[in-house]
C-alpha atoms as a PDB file:
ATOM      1  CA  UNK A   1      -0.207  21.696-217.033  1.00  0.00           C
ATOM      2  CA  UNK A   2       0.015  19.618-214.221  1.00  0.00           C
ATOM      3  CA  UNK A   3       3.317  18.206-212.570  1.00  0.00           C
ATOM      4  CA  UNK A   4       3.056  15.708-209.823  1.00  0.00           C
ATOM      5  CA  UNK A   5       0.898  12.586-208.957  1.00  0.00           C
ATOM      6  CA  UNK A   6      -3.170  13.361-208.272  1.00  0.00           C
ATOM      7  CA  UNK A   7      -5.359  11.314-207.825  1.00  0.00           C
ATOM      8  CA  UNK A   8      -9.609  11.860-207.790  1.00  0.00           C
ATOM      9  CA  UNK A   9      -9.707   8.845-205.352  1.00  0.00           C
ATOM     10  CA  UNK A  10     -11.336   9.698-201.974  1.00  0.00           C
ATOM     11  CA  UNK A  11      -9.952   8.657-199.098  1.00  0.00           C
ATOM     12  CA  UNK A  12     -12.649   6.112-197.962  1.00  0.00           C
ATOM     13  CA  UNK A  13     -12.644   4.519-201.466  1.00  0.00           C
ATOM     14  CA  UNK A  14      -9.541   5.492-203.558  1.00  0.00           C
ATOM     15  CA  UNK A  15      -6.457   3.210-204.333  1.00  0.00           C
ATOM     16  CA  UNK A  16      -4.139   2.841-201.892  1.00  0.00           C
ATOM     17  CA  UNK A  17      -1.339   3.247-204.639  1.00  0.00           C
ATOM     18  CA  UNK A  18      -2.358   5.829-206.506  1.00  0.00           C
ATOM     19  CA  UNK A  19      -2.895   7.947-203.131  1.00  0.00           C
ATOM     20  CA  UNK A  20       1.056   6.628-201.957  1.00  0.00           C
ATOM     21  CA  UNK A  21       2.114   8.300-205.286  1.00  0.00           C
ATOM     22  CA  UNK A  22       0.844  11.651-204.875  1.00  0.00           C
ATOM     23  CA  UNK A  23       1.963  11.530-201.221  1.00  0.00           C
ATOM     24  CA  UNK A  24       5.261  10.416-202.233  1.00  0.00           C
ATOM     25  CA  UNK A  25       5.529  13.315-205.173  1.00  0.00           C
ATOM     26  CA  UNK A  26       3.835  15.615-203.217  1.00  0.00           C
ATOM     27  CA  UNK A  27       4.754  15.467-199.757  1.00  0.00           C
ATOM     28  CA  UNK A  28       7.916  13.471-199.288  1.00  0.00           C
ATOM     29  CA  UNK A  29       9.254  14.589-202.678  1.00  0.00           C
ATOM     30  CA  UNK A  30       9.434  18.623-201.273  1.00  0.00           C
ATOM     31  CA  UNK A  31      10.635  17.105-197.947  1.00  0.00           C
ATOM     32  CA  UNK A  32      13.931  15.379-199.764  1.00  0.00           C
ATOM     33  CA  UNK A  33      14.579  18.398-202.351  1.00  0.00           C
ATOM     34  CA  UNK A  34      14.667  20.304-198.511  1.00  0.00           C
ATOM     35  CA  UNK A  35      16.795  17.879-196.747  1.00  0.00           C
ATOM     36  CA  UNK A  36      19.104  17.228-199.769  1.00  0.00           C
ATOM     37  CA  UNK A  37      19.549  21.619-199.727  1.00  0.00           C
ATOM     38  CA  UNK A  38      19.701  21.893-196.164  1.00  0.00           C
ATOM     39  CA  UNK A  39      23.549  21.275-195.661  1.00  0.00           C
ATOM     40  CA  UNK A  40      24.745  23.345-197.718  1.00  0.00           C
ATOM     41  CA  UNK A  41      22.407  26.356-196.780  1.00  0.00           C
ATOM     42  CA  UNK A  42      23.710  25.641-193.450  1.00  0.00           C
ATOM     43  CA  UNK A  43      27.196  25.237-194.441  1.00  0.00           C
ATOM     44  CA  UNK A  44      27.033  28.580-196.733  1.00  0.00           C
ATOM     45  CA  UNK A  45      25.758  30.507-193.175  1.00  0.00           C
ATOM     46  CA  UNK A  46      23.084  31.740-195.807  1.00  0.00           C
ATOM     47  CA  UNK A  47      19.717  31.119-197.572  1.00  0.00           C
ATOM     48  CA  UNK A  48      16.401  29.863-196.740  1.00  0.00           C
ATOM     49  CA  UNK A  49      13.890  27.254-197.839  1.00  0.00           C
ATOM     50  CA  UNK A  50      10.892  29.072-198.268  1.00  0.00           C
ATOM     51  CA  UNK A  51       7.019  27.165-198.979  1.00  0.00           C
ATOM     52  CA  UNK A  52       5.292  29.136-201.183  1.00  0.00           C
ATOM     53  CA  UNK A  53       1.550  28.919-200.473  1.00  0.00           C
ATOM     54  CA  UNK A  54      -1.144  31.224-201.933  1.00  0.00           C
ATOM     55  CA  UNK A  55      -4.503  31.300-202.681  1.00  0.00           C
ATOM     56  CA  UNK A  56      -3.797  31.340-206.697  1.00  0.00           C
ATOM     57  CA  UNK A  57      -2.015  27.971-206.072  1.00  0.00           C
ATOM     58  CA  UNK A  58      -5.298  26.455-205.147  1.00  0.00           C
ATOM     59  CA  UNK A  59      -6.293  26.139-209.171  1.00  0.00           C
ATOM     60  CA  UNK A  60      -3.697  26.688-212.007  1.00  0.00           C
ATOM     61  CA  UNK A  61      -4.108  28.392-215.339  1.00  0.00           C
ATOM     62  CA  UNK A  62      -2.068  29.904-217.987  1.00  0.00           C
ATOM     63  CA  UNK A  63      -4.216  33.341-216.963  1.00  0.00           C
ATOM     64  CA  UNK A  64      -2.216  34.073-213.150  1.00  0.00           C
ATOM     65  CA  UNK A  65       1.326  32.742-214.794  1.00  0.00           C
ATOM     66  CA  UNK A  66       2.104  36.460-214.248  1.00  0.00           C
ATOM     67  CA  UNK A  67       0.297  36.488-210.746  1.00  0.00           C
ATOM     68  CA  UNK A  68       2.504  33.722-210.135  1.00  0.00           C
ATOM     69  CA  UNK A  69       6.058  35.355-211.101  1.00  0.00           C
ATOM     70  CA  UNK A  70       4.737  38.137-209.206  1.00  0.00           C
ATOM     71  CA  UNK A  71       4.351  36.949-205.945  1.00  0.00           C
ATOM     72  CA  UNK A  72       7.546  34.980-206.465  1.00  0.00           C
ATOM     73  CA  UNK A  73       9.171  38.585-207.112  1.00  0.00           C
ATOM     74  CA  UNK A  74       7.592  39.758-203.438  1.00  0.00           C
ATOM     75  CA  UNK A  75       8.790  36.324-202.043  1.00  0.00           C
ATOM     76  CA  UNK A  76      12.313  36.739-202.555  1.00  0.00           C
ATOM     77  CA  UNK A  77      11.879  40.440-201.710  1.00  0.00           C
ATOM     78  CA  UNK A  78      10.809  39.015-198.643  1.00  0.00           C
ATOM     79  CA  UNK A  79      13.345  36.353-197.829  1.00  0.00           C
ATOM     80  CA  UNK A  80      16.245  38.477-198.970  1.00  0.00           C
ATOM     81  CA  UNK A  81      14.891  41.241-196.260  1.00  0.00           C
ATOM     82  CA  UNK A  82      14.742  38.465-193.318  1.00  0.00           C
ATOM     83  CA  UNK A  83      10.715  38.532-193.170  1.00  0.00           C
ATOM     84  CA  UNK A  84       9.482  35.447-191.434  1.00  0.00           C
ATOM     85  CA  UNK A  85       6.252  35.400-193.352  1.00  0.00           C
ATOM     86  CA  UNK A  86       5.468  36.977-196.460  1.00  0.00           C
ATOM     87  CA  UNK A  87       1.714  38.004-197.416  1.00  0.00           C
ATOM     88  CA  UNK A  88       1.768  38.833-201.248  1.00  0.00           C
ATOM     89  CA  UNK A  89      -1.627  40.320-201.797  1.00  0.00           C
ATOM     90  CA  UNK A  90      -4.876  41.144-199.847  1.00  0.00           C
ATOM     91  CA  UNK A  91      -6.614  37.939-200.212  1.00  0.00           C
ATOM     92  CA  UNK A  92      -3.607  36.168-198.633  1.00  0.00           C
ATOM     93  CA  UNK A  93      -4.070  38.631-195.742  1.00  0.00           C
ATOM     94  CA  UNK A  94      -7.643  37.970-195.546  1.00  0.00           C
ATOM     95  CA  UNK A  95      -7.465  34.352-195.536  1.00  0.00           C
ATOM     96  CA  UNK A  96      -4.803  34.247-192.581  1.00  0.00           C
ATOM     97  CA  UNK A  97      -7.218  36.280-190.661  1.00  0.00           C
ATOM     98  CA  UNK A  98      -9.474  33.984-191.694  1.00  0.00           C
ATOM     99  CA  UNK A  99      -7.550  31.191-190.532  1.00  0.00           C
ATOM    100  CA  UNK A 100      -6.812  32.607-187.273  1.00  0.00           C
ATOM    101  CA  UNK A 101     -10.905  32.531-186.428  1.00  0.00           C
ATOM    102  CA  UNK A 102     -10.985  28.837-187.384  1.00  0.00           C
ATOM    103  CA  UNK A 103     -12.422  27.082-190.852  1.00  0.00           C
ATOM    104  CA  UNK A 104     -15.965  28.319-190.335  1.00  0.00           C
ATOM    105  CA  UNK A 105     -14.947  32.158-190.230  1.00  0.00           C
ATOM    106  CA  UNK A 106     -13.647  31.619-194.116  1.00  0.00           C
ATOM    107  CA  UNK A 107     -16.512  28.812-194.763  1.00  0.00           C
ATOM    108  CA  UNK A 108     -19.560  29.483-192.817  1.00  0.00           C
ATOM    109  CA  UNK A 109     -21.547  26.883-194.119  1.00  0.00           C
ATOM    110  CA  UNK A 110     -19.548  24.891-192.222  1.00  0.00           C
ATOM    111  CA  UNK A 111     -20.542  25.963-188.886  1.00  0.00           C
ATOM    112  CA  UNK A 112     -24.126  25.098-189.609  1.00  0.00           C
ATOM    113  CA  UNK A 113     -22.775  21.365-189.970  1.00  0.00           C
ATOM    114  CA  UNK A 114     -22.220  21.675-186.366  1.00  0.00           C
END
């Protein structure tokens, strides 16, 4: 199941709208669920806002549900030990060093674009 707006439009072609609404869900929603947190985590001297990112969150199925409560489990493991970043399995380690040698160390076709 999926919550949120998408769209399939590209962004030479797609509606204007329907791309605003999954920005607006999307992007500005997780920015006003922080901001509307953030005084009283700063008030309470305590507790973090944390973006949860991973590789499984590319693609959804009921299959990785308990992938997902997983890493969660590792997250706040994490968070409640003060970790700054927190890499829940080997292919999130593999794609930050990917990362770190640019877009065409994790997609080499890319490079022959070039």
């Amino acid at each position: 199941m999926y919550v949120g707006a998408r769209t399939p439009a590209s962004v030479e072609s797609g509606s204007i709208p329907g791309i605003r609404a999954q920005m607006d869900v999307q992007y500005f929603g997780t920015l006003e669920v922080t901001r509307a947190f953030a005084p009283q985590l700063a008030a309470a001297g305590t507790g973090a806002v944390v973006n949860i990112l991973s590789a499984a969150s590319w693609s959804s199925a009921p299959a990785i549900a308990p992938y997902a409560a997983f890493a969660a489990k590792i997250t706040l493991d994490g968070v409640q030990a003060g970790a700054f970043e927190i890499l829940v399995d080997e292919t999130s380690v593999q794609l930050l060093a990917g990362l770190s040698g640019g877009v065409a160390a994790i997609y080499p076709e890319l490079a022959k674009r070039v």
